[in-house]
PDB file of N, CA and C in Angstrom:
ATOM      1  N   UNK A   1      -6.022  30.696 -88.076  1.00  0.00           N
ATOM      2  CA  UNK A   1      -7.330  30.307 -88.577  1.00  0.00           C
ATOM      3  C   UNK A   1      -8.384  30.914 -87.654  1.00  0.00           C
ATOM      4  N   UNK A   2      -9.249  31.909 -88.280  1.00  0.00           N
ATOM      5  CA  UNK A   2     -10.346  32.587 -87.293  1.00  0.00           C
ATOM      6  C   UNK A   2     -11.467  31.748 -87.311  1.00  0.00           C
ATOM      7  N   UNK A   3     -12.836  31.913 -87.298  1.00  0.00           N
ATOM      8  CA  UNK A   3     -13.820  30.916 -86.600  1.00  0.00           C
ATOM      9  C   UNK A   3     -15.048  30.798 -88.309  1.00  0.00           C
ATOM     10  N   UNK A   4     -14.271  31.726 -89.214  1.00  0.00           N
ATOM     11  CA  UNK A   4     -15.249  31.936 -90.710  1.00  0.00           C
ATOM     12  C   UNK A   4     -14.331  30.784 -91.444  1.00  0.00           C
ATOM     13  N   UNK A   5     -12.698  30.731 -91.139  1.00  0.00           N
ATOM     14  CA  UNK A   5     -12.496  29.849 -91.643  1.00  0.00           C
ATOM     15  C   UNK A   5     -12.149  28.198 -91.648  1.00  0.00           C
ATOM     16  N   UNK A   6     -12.683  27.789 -90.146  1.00  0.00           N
ATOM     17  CA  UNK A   6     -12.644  26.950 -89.554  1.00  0.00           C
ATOM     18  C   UNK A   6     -13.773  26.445 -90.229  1.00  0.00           C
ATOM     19  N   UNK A   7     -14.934  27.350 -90.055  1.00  0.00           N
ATOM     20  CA  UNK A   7     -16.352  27.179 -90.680  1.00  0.00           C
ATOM     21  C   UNK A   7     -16.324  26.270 -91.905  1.00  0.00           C
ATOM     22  N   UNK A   8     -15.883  27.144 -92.818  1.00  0.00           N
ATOM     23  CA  UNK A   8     -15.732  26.984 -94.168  1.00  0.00           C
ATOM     24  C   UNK A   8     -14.700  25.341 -94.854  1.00  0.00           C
ATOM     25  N   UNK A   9     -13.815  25.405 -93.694  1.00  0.00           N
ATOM     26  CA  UNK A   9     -13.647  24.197 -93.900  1.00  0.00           C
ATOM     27  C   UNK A   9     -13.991  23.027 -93.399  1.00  0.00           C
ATOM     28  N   UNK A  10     -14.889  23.254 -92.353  1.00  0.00           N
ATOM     29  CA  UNK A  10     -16.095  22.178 -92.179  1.00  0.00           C
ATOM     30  C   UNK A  10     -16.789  21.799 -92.893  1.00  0.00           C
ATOM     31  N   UNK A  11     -17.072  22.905 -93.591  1.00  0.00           N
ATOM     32  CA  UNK A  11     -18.233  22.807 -94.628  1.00  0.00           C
ATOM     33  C   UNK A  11     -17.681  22.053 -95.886  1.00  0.00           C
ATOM     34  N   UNK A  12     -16.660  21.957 -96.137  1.00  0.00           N
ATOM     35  CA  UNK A  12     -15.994  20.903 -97.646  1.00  0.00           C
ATOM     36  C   UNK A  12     -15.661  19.795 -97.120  1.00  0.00           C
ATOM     37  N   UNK A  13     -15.527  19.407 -95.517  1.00  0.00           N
ATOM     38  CA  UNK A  13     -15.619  18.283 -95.521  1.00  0.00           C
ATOM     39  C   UNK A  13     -16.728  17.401 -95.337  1.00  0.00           C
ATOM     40  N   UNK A  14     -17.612  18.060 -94.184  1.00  0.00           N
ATOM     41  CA  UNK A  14     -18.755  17.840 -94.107  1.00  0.00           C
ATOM     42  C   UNK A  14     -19.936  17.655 -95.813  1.00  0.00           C
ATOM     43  N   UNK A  15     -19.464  18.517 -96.741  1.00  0.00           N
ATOM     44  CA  UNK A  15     -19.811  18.216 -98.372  1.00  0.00           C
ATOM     45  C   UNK A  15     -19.523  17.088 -98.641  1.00  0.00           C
ATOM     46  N   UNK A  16     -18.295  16.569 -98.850  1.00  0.00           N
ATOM     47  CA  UNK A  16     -17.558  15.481 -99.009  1.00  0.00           C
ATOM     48  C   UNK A  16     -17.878  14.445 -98.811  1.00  0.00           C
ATOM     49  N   UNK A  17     -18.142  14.540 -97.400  1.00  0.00           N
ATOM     50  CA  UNK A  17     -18.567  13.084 -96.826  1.00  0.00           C
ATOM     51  C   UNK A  17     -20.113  13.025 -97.043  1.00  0.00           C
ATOM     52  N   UNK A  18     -20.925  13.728 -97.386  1.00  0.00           N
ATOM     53  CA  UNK A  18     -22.355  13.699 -97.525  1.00  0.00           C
ATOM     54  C   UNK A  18     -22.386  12.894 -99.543  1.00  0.00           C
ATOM     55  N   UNK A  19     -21.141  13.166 -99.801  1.00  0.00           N
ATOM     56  CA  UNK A  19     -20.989  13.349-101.305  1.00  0.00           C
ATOM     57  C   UNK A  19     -21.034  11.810-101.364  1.00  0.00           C
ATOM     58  N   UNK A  20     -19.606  11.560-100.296  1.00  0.00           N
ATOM     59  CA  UNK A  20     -19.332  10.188-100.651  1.00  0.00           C
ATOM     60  C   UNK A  20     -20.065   8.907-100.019  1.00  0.00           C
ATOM     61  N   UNK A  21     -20.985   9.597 -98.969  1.00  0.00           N
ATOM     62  CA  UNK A  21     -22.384   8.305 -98.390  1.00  0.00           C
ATOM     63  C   UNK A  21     -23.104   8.439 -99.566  1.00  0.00           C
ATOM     64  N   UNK A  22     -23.515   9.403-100.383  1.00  0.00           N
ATOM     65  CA  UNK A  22     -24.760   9.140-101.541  1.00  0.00           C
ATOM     66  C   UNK A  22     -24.415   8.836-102.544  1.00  0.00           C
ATOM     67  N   UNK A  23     -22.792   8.793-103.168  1.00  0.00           N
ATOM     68  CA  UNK A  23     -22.372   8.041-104.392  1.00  0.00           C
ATOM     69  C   UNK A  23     -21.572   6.947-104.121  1.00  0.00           C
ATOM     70  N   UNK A  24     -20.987   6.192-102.998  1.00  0.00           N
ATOM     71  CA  UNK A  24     -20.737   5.428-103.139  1.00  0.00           C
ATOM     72  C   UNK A  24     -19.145   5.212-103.758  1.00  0.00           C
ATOM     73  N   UNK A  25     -18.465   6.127-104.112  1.00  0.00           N
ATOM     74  CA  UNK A  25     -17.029   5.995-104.885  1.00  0.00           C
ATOM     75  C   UNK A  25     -16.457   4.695-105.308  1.00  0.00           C
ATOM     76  N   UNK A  26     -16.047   3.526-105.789  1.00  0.00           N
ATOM     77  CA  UNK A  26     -15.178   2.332-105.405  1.00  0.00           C
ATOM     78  C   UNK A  26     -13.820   3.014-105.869  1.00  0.00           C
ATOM     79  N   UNK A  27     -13.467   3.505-106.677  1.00  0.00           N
ATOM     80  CA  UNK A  27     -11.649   3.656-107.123  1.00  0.00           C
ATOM     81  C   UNK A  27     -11.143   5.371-106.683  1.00  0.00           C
ATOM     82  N   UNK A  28     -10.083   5.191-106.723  1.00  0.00           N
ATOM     83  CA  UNK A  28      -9.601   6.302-106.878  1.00  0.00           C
ATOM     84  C   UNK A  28      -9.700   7.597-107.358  1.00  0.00           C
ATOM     85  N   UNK A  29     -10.285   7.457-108.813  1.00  0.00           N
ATOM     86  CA  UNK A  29     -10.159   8.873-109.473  1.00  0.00           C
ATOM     87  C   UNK A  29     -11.630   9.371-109.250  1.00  0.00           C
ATOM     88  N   UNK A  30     -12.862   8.460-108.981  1.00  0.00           N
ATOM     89  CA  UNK A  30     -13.943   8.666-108.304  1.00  0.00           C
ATOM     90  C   UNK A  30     -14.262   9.246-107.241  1.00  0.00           C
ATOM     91  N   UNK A  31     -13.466   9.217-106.163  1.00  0.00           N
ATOM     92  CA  UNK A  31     -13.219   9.854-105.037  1.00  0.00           C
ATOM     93  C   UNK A  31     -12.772  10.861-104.940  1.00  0.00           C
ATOM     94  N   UNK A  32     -11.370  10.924-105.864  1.00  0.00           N
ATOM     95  CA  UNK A  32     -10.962  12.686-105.828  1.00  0.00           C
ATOM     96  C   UNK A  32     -12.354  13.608-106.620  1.00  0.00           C
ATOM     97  N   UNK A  33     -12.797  13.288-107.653  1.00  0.00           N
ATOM     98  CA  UNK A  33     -13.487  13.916-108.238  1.00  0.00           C
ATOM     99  C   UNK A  33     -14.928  14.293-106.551  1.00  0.00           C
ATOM    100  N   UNK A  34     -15.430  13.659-106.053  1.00  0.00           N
ATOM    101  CA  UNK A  34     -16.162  13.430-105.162  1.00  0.00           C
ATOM    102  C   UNK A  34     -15.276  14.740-104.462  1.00  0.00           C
ATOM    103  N   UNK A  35     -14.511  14.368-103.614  1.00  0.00           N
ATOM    104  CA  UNK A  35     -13.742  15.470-102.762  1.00  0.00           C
ATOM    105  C   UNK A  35     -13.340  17.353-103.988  1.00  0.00           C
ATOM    106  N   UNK A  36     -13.169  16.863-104.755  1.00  0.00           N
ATOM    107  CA  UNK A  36     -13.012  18.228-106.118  1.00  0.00           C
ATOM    108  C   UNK A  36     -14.429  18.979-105.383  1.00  0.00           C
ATOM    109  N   UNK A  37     -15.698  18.160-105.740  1.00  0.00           N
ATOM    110  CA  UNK A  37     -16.827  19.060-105.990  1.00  0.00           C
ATOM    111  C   UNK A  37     -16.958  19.265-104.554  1.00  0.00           C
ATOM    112  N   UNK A  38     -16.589  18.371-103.313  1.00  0.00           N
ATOM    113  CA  UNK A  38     -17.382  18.965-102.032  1.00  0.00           C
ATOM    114  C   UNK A  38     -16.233  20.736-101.576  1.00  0.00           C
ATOM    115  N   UNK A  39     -15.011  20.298-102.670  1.00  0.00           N
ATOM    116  CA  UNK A  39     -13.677  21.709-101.954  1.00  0.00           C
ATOM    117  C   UNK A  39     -14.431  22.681-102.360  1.00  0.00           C
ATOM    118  N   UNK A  40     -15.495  22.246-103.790  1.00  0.00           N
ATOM    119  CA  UNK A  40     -15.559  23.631-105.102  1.00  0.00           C
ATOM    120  C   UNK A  40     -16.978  24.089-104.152  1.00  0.00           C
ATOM    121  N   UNK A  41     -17.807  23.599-103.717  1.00  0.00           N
ATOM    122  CA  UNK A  41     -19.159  23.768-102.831  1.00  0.00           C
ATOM    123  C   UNK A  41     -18.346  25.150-101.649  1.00  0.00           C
ATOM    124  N   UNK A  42     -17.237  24.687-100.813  1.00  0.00           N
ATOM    125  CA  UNK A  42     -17.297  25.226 -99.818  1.00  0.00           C
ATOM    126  C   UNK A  42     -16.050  26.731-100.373  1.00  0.00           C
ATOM    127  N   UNK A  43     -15.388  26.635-101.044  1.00  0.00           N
ATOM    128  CA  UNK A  43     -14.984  27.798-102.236  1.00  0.00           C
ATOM    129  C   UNK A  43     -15.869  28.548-102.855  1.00  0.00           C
ATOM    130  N   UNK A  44     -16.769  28.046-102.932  1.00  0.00           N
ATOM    131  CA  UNK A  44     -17.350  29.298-103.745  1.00  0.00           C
ATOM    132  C   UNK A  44     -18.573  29.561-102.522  1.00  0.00           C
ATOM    133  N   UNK A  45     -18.590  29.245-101.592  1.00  0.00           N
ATOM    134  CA  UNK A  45     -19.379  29.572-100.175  1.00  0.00           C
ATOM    135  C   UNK A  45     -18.456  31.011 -99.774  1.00  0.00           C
ATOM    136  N   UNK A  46     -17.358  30.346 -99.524  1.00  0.00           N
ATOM    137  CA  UNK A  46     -15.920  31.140 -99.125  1.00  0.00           C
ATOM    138  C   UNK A  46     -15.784  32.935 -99.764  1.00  0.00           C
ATOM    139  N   UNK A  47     -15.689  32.421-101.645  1.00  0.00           N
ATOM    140  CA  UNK A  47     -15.672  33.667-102.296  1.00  0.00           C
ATOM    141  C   UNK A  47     -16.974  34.505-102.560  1.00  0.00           C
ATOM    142  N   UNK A  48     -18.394  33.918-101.928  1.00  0.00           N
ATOM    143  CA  UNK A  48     -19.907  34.755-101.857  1.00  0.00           C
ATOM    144  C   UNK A  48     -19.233  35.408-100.837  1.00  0.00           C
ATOM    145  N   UNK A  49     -18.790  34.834 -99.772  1.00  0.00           N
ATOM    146  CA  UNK A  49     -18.749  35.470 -98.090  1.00  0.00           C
ATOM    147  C   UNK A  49     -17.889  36.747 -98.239  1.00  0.00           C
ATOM    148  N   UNK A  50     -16.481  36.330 -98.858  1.00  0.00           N
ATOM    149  CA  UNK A  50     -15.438  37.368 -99.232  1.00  0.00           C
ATOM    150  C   UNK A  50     -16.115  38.972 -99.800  1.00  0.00           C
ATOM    151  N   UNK A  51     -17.129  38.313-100.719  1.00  0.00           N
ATOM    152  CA  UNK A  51     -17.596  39.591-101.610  1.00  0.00           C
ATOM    153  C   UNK A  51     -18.471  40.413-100.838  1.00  0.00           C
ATOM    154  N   UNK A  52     -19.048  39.882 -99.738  1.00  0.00           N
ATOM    155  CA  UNK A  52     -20.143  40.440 -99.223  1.00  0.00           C
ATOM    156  C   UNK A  52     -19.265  40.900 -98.115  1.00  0.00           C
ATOM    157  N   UNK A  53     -18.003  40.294 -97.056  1.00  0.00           N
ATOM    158  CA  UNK A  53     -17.566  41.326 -96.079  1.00  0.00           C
ATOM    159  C   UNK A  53     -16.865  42.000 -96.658  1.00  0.00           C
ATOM    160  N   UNK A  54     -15.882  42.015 -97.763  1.00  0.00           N
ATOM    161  CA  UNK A  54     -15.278  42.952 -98.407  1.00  0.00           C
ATOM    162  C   UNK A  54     -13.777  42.392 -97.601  1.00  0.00           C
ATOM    163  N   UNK A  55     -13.622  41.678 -97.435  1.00  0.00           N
ATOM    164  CA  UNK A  55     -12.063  41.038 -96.624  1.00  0.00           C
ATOM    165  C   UNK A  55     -12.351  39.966 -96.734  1.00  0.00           C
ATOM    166  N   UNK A  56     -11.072  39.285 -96.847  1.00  0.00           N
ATOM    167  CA  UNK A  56     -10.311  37.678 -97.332  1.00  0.00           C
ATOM    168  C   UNK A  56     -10.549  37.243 -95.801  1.00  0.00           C
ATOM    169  N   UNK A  57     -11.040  35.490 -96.103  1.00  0.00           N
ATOM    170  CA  UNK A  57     -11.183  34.750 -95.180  1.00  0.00           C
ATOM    171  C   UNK A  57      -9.878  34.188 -94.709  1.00  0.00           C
ATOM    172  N   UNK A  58      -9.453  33.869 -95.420  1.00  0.00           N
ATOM    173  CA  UNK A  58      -7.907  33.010 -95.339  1.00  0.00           C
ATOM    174  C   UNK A  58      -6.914  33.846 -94.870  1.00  0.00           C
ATOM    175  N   UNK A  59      -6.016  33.765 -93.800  1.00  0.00           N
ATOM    176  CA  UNK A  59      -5.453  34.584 -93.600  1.00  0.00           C
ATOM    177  C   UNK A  59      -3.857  33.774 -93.597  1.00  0.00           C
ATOM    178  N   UNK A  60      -3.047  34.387 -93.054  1.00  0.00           N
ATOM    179  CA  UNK A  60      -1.519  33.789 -92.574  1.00  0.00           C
ATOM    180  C   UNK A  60      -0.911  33.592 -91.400  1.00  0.00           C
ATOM    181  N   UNK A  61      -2.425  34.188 -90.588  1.00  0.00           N
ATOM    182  CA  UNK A  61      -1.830  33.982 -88.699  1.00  0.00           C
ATOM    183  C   UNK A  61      -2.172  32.643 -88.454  1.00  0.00           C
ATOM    184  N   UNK A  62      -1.488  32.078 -87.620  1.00  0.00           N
ATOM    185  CA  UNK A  62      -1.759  30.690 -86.732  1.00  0.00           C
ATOM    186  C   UNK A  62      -2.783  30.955 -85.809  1.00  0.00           C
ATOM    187  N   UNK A  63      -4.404  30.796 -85.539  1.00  0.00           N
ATOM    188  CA  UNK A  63      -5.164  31.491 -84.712  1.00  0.00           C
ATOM    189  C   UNK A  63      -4.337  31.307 -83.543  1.00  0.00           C
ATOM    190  N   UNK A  64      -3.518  30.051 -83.387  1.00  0.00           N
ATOM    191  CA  UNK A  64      -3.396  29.460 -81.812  1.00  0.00           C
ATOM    192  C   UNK A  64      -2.264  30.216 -81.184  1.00  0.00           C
ATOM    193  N   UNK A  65      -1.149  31.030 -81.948  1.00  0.00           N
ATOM    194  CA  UNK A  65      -0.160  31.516 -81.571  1.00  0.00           C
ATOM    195  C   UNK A  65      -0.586  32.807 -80.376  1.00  0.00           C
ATOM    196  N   UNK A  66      -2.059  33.448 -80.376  1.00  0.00           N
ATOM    197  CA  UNK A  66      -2.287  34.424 -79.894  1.00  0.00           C
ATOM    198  C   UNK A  66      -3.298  34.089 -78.963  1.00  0.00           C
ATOM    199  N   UNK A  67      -2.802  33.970 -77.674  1.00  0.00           N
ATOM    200  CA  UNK A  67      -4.449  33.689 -76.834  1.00  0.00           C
ATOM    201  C   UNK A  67      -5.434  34.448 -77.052  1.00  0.00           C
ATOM    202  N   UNK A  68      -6.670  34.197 -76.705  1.00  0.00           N
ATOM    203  CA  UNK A  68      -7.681  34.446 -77.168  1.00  0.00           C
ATOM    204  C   UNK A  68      -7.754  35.428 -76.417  1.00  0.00           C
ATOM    205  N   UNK A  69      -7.903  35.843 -75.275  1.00  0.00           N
ATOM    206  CA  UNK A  69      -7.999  37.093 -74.581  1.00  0.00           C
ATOM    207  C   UNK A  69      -7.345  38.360 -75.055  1.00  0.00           C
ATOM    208  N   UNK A  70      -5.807  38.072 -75.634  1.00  0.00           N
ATOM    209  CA  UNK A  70      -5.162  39.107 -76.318  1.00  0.00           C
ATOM    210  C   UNK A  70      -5.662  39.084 -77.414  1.00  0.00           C
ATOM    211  N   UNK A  71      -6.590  38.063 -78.307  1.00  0.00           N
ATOM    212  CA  UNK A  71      -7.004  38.264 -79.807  1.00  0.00           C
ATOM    213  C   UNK A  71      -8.213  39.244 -79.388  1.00  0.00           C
ATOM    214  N   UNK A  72      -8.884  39.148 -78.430  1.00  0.00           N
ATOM    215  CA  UNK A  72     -10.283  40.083 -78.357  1.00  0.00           C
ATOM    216  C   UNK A  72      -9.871  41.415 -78.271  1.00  0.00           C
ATOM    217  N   UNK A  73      -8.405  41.626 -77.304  1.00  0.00           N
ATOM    218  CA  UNK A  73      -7.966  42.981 -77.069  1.00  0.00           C
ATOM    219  C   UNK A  73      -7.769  43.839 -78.060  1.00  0.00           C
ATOM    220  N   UNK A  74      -7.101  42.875 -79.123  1.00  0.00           N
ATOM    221  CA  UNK A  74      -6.331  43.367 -80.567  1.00  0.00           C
ATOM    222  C   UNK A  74      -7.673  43.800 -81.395  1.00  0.00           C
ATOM    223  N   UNK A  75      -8.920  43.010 -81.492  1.00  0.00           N
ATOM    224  CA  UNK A  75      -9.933  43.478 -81.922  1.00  0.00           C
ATOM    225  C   UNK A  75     -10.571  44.424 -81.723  1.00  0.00           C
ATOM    226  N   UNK A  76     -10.678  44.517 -80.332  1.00  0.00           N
ATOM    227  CA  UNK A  76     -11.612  45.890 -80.169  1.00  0.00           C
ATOM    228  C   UNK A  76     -10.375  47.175 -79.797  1.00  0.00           C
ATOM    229  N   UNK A  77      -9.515  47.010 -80.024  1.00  0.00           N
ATOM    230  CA  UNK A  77      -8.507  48.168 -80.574  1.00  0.00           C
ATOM    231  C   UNK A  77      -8.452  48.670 -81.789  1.00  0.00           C
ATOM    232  N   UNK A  78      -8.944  47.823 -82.670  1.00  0.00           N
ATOM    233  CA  UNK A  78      -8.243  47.630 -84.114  1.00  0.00           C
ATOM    234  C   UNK A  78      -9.668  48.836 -84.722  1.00  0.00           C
ATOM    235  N   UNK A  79      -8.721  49.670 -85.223  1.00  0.00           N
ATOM    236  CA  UNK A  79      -9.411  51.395 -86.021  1.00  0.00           C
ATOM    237  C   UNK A  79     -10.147  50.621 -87.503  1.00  0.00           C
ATOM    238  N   UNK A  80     -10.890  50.991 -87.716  1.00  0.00           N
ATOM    239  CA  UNK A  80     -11.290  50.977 -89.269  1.00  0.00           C
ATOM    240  C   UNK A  80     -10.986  50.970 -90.330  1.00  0.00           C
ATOM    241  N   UNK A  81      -9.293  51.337 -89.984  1.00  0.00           N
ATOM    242  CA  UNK A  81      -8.194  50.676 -91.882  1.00  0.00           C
ATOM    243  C   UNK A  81      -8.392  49.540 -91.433  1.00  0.00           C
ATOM    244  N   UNK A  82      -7.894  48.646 -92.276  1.00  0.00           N
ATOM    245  CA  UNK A  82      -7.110  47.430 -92.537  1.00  0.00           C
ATOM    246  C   UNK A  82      -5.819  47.221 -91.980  1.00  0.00           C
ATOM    247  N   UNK A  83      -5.893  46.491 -90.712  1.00  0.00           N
ATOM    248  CA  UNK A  83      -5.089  46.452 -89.983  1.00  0.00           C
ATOM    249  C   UNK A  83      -4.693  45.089 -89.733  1.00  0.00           C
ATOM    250  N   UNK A  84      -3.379  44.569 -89.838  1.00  0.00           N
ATOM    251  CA  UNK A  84      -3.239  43.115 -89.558  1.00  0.00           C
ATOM    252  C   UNK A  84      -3.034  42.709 -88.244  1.00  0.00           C
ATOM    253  N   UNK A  85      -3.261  41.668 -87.271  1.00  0.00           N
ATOM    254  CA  UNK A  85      -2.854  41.536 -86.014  1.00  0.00           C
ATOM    255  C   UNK A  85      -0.876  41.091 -86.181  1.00  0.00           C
ATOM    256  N   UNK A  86      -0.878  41.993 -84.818  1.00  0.00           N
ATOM    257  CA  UNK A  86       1.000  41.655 -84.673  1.00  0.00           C
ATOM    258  C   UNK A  86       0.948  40.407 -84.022  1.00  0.00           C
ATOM    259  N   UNK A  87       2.040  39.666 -84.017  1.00  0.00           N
ATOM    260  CA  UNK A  87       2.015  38.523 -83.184  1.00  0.00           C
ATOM    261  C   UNK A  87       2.999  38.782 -82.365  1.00  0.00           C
ATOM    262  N   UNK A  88       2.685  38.562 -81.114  1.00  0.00           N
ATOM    263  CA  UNK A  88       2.716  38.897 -79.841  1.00  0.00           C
ATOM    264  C   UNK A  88       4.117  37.786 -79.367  1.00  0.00           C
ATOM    265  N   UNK A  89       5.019  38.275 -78.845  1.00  0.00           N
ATOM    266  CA  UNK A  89       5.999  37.241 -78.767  1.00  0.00           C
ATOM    267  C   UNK A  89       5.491  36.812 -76.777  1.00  0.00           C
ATOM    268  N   UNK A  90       5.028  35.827 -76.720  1.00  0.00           N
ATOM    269  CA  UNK A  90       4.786  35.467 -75.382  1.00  0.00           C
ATOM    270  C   UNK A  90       5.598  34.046 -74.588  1.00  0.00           C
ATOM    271  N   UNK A  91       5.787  34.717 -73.542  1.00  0.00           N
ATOM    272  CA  UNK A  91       6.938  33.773 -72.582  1.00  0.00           C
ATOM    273  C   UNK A  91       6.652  33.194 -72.473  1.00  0.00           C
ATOM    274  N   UNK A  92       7.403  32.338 -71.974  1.00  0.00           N
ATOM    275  CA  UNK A  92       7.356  30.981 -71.565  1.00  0.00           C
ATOM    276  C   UNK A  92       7.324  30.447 -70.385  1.00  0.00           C
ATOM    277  N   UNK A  93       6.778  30.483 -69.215  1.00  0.00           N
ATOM    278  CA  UNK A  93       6.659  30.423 -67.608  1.00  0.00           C
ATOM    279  C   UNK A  93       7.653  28.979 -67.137  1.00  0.00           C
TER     280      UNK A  93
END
């Protein structure tokens, strides 16, 4: 998880809960619907962002598997294709 999509899912919960202090929910199917519209708010935040960097937010790396010092390295290495980060097999002291 990089720091656009950490974002982004702040942002549907942070929706959510703004959703559910101003309506009030009492049952069940009220609430999901409540949580539906704050996911659909921060999704379609998600797919503006996508269209405009031209690359997917969501990815399949674990941010945490790669320290951050080696994630900056991998970045400012990384050429102008589309390049995925390797994951780094690191010891165990």
């Amino acid at each position: 998880m990089d720091d656009l999509e950490l974002i982004f899912t702040m942002l549907g919960k942070s929706v959510t809960k703004e959703l559910t202090i101003k309506e009030d929910p009492n049952d069940f199917p009220k609430t999901k619907k409540v949580a539906n519209r704050g996911g659909k708010v921060a999704g379609t935040a998600r797919k503006v962002t996508e269209k405009e960097l031209g690359r997917k937010i969501s990815n399949k790396d674990n941010y945490l598997k790669i320290p951050e010092k080696q994630k900056r390295l991998l970045k400012s290495s990384k050429t102008k294709k589309k390049v995925k980060y390797k994951i780094l097999k690191i010891k165990k002291k």
